[in-house]
PDBML (XML) file of the C-alpha atoms, coordinates in Angstrom:
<?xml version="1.0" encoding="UTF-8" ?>
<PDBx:datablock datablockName="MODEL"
   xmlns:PDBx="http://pdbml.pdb.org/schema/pdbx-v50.xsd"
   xmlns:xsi="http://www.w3.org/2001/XMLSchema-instance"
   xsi:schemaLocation="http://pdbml.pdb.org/schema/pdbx-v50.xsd pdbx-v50.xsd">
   <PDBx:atom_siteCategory>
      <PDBx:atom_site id="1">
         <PDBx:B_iso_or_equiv>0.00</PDBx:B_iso_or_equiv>
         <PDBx:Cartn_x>-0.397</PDBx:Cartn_x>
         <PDBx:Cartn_y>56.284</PDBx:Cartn_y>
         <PDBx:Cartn_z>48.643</PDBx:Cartn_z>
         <PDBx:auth_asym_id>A</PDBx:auth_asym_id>
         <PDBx:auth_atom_id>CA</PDBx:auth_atom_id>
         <PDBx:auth_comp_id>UNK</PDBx:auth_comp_id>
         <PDBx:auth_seq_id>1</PDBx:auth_seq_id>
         <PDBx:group_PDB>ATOM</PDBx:group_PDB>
         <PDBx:label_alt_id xsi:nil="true" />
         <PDBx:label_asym_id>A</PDBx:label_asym_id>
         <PDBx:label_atom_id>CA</PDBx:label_atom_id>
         <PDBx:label_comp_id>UNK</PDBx:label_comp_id>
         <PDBx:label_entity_id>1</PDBx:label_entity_id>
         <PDBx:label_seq_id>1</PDBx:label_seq_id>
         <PDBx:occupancy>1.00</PDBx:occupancy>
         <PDBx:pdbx_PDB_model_num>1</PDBx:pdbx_PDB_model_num>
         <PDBx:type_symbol>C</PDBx:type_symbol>
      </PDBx:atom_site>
      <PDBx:atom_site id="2">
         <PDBx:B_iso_or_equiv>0.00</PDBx:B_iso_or_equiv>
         <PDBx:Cartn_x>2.848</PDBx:Cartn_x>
         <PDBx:Cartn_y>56.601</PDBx:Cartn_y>
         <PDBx:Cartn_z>46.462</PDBx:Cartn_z>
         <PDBx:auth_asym_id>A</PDBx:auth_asym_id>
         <PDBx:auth_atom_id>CA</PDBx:auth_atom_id>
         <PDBx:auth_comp_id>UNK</PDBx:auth_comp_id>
         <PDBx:auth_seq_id>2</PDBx:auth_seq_id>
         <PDBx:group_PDB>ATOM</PDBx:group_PDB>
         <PDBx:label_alt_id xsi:nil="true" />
         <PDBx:label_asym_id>A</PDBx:label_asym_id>
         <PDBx:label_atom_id>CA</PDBx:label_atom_id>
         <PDBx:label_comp_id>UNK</PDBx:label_comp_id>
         <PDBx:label_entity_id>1</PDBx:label_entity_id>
         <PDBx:label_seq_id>2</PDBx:label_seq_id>
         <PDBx:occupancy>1.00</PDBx:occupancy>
         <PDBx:pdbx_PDB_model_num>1</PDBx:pdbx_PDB_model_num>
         <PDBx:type_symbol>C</PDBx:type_symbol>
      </PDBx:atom_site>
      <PDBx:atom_site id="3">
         <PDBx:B_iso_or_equiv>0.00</PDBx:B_iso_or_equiv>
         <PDBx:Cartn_x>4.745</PDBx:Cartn_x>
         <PDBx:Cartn_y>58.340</PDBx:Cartn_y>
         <PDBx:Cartn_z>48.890</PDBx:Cartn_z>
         <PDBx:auth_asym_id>A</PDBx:auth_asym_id>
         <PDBx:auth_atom_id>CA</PDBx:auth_atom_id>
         <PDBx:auth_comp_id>UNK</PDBx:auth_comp_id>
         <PDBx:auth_seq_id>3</PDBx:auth_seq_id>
         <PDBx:group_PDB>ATOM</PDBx:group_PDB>
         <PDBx:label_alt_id xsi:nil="true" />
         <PDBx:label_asym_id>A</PDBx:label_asym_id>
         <PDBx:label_atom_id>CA</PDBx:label_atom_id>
         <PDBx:label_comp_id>UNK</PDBx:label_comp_id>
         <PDBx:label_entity_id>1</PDBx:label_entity_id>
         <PDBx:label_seq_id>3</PDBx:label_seq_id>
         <PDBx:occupancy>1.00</PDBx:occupancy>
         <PDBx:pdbx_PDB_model_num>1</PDBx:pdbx_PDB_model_num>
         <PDBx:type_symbol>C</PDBx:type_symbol>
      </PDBx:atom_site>
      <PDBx:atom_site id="4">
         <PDBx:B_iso_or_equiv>0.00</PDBx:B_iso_or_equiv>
         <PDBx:Cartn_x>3.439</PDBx:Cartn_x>
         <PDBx:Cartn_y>55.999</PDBx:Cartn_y>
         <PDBx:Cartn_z>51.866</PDBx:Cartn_z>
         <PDBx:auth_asym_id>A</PDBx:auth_asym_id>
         <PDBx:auth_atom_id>CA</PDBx:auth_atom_id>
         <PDBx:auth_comp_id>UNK</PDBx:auth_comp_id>
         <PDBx:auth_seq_id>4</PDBx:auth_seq_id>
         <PDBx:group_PDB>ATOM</PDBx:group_PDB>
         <PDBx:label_alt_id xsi:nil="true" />
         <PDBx:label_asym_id>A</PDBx:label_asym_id>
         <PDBx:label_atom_id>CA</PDBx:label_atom_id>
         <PDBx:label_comp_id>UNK</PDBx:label_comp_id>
         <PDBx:label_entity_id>1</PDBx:label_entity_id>
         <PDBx:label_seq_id>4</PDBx:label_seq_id>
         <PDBx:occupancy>1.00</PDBx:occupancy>
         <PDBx:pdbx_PDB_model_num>1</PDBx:pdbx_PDB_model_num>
         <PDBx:type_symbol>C</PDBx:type_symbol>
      </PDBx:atom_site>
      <PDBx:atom_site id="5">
         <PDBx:B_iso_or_equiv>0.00</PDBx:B_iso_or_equiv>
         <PDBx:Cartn_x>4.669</PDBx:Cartn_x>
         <PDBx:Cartn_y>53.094</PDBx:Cartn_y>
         <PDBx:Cartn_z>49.855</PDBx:Cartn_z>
         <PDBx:auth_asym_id>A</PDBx:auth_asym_id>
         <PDBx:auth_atom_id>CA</PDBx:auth_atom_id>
         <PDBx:auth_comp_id>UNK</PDBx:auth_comp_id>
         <PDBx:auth_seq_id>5</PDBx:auth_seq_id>
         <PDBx:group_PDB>ATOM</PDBx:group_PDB>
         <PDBx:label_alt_id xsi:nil="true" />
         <PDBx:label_asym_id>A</PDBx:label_asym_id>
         <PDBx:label_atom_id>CA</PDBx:label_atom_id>
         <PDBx:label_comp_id>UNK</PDBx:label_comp_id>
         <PDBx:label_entity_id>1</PDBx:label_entity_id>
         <PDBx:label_seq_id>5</PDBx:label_seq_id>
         <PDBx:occupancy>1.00</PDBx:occupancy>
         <PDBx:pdbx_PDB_model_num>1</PDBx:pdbx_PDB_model_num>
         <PDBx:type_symbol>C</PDBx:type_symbol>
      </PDBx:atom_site>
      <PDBx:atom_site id="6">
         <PDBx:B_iso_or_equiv>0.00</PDBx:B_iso_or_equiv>
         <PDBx:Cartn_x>8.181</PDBx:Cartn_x>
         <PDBx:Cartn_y>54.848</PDBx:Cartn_y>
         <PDBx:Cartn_z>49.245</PDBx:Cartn_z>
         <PDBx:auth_asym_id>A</PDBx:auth_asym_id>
         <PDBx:auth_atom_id>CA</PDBx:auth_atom_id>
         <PDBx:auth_comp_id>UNK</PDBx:auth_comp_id>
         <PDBx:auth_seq_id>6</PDBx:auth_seq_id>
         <PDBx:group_PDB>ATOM</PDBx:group_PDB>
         <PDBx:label_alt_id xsi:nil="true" />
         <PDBx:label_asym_id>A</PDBx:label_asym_id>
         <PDBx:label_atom_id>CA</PDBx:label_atom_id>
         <PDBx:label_comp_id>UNK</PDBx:label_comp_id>
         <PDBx:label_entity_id>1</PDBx:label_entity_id>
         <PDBx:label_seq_id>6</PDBx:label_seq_id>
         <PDBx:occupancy>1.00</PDBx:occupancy>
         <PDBx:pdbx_PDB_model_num>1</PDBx:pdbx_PDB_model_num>
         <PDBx:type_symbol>C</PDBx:type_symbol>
      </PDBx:atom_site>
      <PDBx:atom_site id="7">
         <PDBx:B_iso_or_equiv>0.00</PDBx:B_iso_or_equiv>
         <PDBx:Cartn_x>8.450</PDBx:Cartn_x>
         <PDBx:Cartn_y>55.673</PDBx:Cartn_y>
         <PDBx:Cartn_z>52.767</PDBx:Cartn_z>
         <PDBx:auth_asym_id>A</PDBx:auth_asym_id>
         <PDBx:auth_atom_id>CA</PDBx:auth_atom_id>
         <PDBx:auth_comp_id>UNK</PDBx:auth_comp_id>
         <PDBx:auth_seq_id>7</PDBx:auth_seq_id>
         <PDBx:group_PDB>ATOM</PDBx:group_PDB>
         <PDBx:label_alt_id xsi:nil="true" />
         <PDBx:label_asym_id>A</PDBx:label_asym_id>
         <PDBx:label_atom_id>CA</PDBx:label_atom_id>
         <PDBx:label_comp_id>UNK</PDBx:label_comp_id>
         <PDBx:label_entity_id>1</PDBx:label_entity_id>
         <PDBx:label_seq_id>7</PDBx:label_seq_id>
         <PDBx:occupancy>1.00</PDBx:occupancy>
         <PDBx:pdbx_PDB_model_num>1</PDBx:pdbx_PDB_model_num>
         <PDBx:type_symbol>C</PDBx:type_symbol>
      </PDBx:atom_site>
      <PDBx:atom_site id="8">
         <PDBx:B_iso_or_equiv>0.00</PDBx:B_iso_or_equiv>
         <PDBx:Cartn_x>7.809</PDBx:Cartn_x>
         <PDBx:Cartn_y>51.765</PDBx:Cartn_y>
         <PDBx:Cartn_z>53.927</PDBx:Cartn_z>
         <PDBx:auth_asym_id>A</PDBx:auth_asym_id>
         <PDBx:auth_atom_id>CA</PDBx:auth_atom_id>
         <PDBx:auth_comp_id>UNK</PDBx:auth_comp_id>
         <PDBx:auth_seq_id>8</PDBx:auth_seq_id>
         <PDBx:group_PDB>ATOM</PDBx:group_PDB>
         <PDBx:label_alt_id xsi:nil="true" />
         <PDBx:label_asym_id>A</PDBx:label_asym_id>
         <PDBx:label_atom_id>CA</PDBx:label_atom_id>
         <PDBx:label_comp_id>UNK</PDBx:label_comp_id>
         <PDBx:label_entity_id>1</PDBx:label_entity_id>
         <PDBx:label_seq_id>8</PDBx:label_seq_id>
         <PDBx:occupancy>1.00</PDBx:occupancy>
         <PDBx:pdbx_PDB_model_num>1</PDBx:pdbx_PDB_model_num>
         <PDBx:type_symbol>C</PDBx:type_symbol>
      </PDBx:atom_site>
      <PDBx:atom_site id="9">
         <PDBx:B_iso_or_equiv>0.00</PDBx:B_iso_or_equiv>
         <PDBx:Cartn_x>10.057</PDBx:Cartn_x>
         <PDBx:Cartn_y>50.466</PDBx:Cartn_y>
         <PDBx:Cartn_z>51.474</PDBx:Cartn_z>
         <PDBx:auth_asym_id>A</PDBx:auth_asym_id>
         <PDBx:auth_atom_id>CA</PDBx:auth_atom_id>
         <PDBx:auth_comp_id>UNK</PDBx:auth_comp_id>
         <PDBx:auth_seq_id>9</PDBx:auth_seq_id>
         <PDBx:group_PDB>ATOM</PDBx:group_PDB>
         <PDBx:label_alt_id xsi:nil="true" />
         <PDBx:label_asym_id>A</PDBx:label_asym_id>
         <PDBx:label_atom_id>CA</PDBx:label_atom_id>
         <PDBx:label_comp_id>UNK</PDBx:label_comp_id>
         <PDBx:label_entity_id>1</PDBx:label_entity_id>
         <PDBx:label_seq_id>9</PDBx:label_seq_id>
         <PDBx:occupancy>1.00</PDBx:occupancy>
         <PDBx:pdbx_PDB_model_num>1</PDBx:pdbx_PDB_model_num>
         <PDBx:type_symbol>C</PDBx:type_symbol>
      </PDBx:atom_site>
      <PDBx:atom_site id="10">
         <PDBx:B_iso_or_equiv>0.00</PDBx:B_iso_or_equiv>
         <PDBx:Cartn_x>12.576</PDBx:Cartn_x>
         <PDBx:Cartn_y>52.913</PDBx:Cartn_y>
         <PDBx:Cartn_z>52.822</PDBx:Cartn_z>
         <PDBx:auth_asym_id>A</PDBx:auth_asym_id>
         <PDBx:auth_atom_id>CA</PDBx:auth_atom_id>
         <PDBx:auth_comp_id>UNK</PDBx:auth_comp_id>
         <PDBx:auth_seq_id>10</PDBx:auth_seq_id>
         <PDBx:group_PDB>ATOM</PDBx:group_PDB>
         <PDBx:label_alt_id xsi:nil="true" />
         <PDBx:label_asym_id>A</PDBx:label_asym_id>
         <PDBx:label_atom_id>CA</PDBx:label_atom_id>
         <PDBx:label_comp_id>UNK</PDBx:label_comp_id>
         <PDBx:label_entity_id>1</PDBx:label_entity_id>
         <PDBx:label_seq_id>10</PDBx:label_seq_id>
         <PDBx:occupancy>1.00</PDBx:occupancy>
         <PDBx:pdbx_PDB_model_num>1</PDBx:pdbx_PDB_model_num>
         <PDBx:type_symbol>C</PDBx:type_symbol>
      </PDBx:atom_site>
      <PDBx:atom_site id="11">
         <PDBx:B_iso_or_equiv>0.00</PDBx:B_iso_or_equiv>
         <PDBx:Cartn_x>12.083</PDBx:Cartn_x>
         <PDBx:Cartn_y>51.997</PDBx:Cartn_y>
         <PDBx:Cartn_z>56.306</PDBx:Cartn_z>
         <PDBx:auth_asym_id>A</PDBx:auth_asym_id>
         <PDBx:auth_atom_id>CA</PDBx:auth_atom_id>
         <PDBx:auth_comp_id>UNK</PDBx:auth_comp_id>
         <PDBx:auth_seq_id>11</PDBx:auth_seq_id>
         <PDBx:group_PDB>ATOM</PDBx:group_PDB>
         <PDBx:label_alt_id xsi:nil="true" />
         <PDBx:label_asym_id>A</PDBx:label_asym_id>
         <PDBx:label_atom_id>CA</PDBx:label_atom_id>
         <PDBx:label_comp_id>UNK</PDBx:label_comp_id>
         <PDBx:label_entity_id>1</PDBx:label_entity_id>
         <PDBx:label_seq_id>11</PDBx:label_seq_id>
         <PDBx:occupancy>1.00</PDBx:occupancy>
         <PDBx:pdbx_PDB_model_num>1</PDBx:pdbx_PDB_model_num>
         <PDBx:type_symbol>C</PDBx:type_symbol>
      </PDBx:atom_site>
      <PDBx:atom_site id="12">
         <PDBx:B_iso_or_equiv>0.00</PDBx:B_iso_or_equiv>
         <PDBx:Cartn_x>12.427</PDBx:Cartn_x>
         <PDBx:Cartn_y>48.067</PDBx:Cartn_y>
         <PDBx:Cartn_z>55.367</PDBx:Cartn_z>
         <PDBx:auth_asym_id>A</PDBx:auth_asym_id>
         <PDBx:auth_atom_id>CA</PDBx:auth_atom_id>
         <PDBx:auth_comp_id>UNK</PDBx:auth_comp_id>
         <PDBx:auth_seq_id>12</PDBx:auth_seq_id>
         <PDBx:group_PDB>ATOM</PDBx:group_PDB>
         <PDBx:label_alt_id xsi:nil="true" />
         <PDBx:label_asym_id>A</PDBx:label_asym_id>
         <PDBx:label_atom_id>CA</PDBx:label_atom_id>
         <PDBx:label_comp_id>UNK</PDBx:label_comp_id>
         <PDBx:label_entity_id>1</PDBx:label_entity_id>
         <PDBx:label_seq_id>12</PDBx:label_seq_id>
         <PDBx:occupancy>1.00</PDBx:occupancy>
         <PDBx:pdbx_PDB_model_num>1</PDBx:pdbx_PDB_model_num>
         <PDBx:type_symbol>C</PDBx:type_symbol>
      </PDBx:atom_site>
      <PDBx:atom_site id="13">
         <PDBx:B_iso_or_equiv>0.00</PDBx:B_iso_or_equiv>
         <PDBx:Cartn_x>15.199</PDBx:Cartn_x>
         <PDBx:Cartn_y>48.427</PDBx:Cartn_y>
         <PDBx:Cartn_z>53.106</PDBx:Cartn_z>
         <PDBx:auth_asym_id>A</PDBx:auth_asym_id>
         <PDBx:auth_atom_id>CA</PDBx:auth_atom_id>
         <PDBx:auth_comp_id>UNK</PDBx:auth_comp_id>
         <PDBx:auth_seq_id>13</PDBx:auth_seq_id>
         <PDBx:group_PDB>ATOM</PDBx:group_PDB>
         <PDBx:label_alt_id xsi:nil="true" />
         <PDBx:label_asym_id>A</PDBx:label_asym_id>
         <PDBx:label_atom_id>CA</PDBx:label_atom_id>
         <PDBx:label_comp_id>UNK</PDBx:label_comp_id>
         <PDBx:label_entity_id>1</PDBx:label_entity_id>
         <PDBx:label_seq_id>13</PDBx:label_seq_id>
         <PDBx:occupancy>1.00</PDBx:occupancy>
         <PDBx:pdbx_PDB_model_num>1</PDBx:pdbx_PDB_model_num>
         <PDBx:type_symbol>C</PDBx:type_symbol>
      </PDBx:atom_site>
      <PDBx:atom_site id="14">
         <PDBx:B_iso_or_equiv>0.00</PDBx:B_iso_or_equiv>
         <PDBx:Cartn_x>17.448</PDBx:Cartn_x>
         <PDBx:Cartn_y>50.995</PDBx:Cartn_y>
         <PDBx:Cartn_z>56.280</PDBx:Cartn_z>
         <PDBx:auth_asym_id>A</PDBx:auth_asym_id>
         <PDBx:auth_atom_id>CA</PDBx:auth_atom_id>
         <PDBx:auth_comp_id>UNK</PDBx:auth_comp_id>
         <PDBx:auth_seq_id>14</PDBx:auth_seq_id>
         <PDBx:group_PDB>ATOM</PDBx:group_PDB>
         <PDBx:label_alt_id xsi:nil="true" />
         <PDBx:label_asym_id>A</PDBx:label_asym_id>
         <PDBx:label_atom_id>CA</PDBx:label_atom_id>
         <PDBx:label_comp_id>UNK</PDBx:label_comp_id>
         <PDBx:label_entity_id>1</PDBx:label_entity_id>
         <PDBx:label_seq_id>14</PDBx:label_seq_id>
         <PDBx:occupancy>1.00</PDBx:occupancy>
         <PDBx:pdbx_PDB_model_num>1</PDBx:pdbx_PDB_model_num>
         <PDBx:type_symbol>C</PDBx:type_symbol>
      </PDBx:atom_site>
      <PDBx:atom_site id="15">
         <PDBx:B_iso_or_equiv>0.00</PDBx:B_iso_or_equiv>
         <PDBx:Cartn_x>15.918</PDBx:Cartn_x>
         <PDBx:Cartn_y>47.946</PDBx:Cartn_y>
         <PDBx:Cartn_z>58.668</PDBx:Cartn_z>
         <PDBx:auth_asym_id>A</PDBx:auth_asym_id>
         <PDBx:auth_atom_id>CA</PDBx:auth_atom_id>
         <PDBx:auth_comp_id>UNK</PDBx:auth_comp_id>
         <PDBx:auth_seq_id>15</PDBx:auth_seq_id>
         <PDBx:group_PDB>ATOM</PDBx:group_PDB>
         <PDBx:label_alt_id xsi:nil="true" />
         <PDBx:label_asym_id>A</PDBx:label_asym_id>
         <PDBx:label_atom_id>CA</PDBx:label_atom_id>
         <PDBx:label_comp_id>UNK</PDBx:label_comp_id>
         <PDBx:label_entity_id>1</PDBx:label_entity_id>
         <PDBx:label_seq_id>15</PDBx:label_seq_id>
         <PDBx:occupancy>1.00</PDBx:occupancy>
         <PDBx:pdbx_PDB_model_num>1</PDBx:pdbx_PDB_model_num>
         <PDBx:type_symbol>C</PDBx:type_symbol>
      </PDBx:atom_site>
      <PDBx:atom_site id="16">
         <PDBx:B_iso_or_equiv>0.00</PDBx:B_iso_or_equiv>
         <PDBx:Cartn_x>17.566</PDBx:Cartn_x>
         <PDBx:Cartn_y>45.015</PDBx:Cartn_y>
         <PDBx:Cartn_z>56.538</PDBx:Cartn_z>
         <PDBx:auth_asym_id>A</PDBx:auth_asym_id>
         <PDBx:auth_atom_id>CA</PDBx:auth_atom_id>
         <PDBx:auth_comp_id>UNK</PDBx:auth_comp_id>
         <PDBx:auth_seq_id>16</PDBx:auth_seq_id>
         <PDBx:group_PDB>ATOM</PDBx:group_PDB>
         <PDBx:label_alt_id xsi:nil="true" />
         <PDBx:label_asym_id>A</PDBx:label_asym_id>
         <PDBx:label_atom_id>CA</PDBx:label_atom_id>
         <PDBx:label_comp_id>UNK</PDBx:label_comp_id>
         <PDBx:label_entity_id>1</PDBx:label_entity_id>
         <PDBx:label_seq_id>16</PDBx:label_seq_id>
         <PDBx:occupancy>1.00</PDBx:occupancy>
         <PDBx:pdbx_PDB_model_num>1</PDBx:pdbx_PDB_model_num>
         <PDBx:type_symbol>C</PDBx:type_symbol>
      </PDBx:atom_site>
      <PDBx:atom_site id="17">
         <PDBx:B_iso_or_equiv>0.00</PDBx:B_iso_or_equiv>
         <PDBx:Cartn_x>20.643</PDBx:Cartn_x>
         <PDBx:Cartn_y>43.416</PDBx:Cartn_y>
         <PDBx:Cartn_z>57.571</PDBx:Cartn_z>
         <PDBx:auth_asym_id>A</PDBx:auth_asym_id>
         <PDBx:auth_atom_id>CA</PDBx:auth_atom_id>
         <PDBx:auth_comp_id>UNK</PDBx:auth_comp_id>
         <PDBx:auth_seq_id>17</PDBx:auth_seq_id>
         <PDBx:group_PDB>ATOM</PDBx:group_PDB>
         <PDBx:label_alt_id xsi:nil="true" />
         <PDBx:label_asym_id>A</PDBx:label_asym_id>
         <PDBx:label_atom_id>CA</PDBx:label_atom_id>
         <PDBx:label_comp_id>UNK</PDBx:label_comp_id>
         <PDBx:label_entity_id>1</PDBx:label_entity_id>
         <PDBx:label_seq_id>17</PDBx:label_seq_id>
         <PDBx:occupancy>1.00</PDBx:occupancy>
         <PDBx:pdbx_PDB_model_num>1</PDBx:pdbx_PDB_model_num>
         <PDBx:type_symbol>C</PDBx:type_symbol>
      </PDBx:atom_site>
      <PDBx:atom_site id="18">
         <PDBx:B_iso_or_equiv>0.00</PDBx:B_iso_or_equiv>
         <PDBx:Cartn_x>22.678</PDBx:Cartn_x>
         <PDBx:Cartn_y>43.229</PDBx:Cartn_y>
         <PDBx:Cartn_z>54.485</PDBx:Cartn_z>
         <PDBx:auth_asym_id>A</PDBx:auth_asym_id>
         <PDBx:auth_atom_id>CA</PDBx:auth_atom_id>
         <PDBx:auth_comp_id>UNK</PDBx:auth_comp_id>
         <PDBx:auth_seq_id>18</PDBx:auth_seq_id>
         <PDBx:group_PDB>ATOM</PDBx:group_PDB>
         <PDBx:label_alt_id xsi:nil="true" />
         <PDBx:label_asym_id>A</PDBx:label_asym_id>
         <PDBx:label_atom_id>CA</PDBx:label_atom_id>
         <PDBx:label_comp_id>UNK</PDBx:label_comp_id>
         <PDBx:label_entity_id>1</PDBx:label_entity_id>
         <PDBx:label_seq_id>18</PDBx:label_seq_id>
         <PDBx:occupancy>1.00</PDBx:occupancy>
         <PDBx:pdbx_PDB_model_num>1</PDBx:pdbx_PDB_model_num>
         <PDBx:type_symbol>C</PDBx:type_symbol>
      </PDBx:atom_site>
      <PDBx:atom_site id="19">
         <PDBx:B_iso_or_equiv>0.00</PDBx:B_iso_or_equiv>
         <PDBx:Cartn_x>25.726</PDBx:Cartn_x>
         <PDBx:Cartn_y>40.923</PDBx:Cartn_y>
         <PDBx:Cartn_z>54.832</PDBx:Cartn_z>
         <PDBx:auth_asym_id>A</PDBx:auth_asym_id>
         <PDBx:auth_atom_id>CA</PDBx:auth_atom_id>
         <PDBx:auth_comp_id>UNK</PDBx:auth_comp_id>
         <PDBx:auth_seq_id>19</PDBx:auth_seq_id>
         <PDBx:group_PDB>ATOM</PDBx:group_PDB>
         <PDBx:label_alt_id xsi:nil="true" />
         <PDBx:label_asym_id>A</PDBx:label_asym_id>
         <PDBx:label_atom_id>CA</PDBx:label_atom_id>
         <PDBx:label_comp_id>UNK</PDBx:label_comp_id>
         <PDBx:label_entity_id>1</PDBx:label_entity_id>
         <PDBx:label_seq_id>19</PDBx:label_seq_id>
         <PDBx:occupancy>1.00</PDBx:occupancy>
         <PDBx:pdbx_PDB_model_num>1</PDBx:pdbx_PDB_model_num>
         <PDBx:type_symbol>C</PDBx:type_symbol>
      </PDBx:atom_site>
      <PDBx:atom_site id="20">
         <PDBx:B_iso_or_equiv>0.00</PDBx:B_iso_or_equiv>
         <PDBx:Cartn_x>28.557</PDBx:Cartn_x>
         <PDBx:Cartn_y>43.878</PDBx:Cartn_y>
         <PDBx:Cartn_z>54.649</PDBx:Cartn_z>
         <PDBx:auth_asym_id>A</PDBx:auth_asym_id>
         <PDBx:auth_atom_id>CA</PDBx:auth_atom_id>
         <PDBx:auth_comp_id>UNK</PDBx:auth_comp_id>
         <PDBx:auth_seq_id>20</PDBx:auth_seq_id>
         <PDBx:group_PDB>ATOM</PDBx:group_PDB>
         <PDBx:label_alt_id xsi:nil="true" />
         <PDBx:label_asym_id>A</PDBx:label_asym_id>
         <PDBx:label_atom_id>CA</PDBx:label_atom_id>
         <PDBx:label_comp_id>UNK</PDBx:label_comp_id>
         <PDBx:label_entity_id>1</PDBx:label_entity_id>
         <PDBx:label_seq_id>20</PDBx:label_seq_id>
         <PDBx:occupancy>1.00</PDBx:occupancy>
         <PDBx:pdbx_PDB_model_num>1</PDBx:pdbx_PDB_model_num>
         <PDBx:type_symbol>C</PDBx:type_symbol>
      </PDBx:atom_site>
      <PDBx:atom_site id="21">
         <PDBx:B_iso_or_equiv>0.00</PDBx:B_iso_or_equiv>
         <PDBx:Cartn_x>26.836</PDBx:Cartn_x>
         <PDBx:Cartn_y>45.251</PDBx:Cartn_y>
         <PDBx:Cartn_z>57.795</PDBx:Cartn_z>
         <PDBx:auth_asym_id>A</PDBx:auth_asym_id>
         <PDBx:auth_atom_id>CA</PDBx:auth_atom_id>
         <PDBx:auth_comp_id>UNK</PDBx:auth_comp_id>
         <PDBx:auth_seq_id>21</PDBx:auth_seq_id>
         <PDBx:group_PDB>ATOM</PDBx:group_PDB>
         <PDBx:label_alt_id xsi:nil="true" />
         <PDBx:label_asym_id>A</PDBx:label_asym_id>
         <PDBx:label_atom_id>CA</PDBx:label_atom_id>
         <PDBx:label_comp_id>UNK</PDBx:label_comp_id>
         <PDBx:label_entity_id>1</PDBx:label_entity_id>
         <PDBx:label_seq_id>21</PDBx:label_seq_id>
         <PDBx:occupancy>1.00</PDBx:occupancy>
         <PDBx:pdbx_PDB_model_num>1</PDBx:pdbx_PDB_model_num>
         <PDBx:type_symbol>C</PDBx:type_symbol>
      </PDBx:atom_site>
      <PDBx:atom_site id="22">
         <PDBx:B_iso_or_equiv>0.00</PDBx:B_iso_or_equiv>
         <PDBx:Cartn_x>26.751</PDBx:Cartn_x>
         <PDBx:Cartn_y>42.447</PDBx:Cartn_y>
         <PDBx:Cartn_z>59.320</PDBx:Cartn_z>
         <PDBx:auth_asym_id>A</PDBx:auth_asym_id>
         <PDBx:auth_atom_id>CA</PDBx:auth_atom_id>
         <PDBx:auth_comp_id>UNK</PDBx:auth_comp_id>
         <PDBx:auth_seq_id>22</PDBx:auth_seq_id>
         <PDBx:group_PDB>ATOM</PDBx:group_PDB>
         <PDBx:label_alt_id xsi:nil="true" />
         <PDBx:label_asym_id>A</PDBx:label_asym_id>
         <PDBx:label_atom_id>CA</PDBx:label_atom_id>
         <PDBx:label_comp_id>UNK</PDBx:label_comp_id>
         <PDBx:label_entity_id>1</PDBx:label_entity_id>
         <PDBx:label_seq_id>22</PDBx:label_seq_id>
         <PDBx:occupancy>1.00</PDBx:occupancy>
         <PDBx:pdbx_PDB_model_num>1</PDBx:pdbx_PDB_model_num>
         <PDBx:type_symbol>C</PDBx:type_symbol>
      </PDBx:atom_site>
      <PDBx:atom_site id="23">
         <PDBx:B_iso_or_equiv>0.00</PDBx:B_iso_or_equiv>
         <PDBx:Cartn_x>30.605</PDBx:Cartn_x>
         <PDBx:Cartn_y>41.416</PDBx:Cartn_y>
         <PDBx:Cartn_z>58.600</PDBx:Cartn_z>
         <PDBx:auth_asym_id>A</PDBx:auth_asym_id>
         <PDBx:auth_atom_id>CA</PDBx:auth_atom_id>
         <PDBx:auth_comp_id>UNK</PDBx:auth_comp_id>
         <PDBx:auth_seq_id>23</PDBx:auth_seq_id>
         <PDBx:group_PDB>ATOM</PDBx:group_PDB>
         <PDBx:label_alt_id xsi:nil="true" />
         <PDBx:label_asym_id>A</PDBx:label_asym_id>
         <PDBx:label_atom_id>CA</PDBx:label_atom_id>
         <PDBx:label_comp_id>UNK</PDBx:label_comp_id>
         <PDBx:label_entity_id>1</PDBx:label_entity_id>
         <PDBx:label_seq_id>23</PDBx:label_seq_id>
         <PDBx:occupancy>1.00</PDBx:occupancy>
         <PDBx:pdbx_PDB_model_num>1</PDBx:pdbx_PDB_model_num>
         <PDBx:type_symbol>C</PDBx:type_symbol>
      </PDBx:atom_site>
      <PDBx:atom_site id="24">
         <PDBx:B_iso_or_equiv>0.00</PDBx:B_iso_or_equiv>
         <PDBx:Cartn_x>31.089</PDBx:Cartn_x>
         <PDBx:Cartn_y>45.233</PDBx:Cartn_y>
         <PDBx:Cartn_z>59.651</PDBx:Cartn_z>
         <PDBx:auth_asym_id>A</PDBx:auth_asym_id>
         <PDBx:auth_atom_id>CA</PDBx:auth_atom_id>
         <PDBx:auth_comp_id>UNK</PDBx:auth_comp_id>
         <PDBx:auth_seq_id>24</PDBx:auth_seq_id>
         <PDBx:group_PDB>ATOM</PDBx:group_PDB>
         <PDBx:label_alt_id xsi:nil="true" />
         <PDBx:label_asym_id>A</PDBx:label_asym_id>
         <PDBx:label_atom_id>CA</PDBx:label_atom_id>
         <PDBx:label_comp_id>UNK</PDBx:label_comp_id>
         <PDBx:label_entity_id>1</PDBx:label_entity_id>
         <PDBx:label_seq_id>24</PDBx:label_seq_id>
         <PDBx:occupancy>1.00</PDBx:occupancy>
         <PDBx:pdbx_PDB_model_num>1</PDBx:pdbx_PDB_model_num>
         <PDBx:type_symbol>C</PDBx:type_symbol>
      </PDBx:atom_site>
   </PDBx:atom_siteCategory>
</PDBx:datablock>
């Protein structure tokens, strides 16, 4: 369940626009 977790916050935090990628 731990690693599940890990692995979704992963995938939201690479699928977040952050606001240096989006100047970028």
């Amino acid at each position: 369940r731990e690693r599940r977790l890990h692995a979704k916050r992963n995938l939201a935090r690479s699928a977040a626009f952050d606001r240096g990628y989006l100047v970028y």
